[in-house]
Structure formats: structure tokens, C-alpha cells
C-alpha atoms as a PDB file:
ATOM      1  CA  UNK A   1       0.000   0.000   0.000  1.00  0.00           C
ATOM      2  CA  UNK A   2       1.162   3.757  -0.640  1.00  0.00           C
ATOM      3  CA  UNK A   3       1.977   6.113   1.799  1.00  0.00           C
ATOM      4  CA  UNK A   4      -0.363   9.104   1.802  1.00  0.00           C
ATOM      5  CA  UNK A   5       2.295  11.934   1.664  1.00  0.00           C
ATOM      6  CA  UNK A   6       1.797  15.309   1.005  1.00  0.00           C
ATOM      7  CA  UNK A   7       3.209  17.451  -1.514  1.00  0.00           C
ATOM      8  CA  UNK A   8       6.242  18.453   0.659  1.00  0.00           C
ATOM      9  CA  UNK A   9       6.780  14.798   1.780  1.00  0.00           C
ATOM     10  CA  UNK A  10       4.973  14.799   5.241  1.00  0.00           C
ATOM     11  CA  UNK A  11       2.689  12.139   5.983  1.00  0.00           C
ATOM     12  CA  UNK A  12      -0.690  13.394   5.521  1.00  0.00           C
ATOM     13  CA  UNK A  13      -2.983  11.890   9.054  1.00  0.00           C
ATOM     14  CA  UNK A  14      -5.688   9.339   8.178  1.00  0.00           C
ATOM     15  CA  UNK A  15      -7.398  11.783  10.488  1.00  0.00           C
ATOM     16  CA  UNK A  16      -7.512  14.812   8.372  1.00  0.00           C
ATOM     17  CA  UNK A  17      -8.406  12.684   5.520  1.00  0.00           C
ATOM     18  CA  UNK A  18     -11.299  11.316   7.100  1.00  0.00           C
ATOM     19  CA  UNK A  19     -12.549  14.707   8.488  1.00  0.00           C
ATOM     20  CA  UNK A  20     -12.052  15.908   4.569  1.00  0.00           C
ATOM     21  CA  UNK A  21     -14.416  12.671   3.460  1.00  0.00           C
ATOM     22  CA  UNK A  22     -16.818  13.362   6.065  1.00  0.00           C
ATOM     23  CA  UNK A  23     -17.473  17.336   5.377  1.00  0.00           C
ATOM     24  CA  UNK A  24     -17.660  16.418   1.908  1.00  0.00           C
ATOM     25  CA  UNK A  25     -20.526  14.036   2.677  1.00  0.00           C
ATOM     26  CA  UNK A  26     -22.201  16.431   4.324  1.00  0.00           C
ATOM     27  CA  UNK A  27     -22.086  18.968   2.500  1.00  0.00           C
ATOM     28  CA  UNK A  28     -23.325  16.563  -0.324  1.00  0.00           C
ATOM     29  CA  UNK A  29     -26.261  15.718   1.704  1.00  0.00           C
ATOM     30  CA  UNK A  30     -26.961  19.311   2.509  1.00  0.00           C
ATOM     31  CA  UNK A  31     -26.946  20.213  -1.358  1.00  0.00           C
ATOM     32  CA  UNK A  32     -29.373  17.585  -2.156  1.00  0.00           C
ATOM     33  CA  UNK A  33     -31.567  18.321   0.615  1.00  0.00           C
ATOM     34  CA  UNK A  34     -31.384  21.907  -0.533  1.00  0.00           C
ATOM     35  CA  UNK A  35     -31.413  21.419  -4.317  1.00  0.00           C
ATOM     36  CA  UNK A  36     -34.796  18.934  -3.975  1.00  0.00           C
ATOM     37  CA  UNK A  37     -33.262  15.633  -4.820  1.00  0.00           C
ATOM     38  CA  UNK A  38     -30.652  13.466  -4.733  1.00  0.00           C
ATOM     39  CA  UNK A  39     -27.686  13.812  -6.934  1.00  0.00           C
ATOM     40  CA  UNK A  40     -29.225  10.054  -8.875  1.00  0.00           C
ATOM     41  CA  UNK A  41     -32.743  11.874  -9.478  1.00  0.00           C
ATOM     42  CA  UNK A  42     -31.319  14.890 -10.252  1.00  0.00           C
ATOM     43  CA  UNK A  43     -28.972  13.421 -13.256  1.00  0.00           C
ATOM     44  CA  UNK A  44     -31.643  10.538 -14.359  1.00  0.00           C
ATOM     45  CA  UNK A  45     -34.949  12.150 -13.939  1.00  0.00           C
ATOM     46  CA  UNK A  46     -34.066  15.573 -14.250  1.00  0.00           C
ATOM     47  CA  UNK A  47     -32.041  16.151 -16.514  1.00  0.00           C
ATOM     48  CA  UNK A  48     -34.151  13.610 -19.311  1.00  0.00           C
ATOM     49  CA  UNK A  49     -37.080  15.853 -18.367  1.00  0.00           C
ATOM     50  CA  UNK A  50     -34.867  18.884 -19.370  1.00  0.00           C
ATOM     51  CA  UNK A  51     -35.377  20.501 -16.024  1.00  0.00           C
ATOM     52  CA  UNK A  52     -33.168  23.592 -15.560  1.00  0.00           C
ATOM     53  CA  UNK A  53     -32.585  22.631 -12.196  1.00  0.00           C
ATOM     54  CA  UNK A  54     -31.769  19.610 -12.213  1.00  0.00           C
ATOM     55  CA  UNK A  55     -29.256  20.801 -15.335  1.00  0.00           C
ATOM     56  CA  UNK A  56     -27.331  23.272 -13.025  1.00  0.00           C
ATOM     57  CA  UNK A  57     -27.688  20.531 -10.053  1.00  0.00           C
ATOM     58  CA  UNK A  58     -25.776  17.964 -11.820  1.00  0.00           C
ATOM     59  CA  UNK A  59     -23.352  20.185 -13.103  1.00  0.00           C
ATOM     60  CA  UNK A  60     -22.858  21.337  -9.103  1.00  0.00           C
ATOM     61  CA  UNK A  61     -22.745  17.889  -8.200  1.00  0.00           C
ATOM     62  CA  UNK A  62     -20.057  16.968 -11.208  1.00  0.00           C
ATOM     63  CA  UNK A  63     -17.845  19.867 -10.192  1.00  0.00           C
ATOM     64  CA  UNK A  64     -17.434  20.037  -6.516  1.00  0.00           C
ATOM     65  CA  UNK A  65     -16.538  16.027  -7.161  1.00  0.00           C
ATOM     66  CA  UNK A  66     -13.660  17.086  -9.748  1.00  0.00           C
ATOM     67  CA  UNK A  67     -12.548  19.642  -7.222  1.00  0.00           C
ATOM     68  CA  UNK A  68     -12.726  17.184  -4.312  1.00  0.00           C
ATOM     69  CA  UNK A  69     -11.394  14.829  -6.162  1.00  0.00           C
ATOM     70  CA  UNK A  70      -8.199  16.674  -7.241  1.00  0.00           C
ATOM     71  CA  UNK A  71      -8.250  18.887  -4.107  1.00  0.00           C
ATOM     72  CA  UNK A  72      -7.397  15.357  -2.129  1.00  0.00           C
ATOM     73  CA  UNK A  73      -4.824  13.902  -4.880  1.00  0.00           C
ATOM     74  CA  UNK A  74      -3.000  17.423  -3.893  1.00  0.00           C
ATOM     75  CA  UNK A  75      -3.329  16.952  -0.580  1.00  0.00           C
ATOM     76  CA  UNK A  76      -2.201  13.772  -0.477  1.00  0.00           C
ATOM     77  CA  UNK A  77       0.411  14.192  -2.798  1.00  0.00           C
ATOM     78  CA  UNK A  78      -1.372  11.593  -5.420  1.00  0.00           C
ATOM     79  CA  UNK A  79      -1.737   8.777  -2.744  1.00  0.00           C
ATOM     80  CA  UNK A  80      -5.374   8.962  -2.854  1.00  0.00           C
END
């Protein structure tokens, strides 16, 4: 298994990576509480029924993953 390492070589704590994961859920579950739907509705239903908000929803929901995504490969110095 890799070491998670950051950038400048330190180890990165499971810790913080877990508190990361679990804000990110969070605020996943917030924005589908707040948007109406879940992000599976949202990009099925929605988005085949052309519904503008569902459009800008999953485009949200595409984005911030991206970001997380390579916000945590940075972090981690591309252990995760």
C-alpha cells in the first residue's frame, strides 16, 4: 500500500483525511436536501425531463466532485 504523503513529503494523518471525506458528505447531503433531490434523481430524472434545475444541479454535483477529487490527490500528494 502507498503512503499518503503530502506534496512536501509529510505524511498526511488518516485523520484529516477522514474529516475531509466526512465534510464532503455532508455537505453533499446538505446540497441535495437543498437542491430537492438526490444527486441520482437529479442526473436521471431531471435532466431527461430537461429541467433547468436539475441541469445546473448535476453540473454542481459533477464539479465540486472534480474539485474534491483533485483537491485530495494534492493533498495527499497523489496517494489517494
Amino acid at each position: 500500500m502507498r503512503s499518503r504523503t503530502s506534496r512536501s513529503g509529510r505524511p498526511v494523518p488518516t485523520s484529516v483525511l477522514v474529516l475531509i471525506l466526512l465534510a464532503s458528505g455532508l455537505l453533499i447531503g446538505y446540497g441535495a436536501r437543498w437542491m430537492g433531490g438526490c444527486t441520482s434523481g437529479h442526473g436521471l430524472c431531471g435532466v431527461s425531463a430537461l429541467a433547468v434545475g436539475s441541469v445546473v444541479a448535476t453540473a454542481t454535483f459533477f464539479s465540486t466532485a472534480v474539485a474534491t477529487t483533485f483537491l485530495l490527490h494534492w493533498l495527499t500528494g497523489g496517494a489517494v
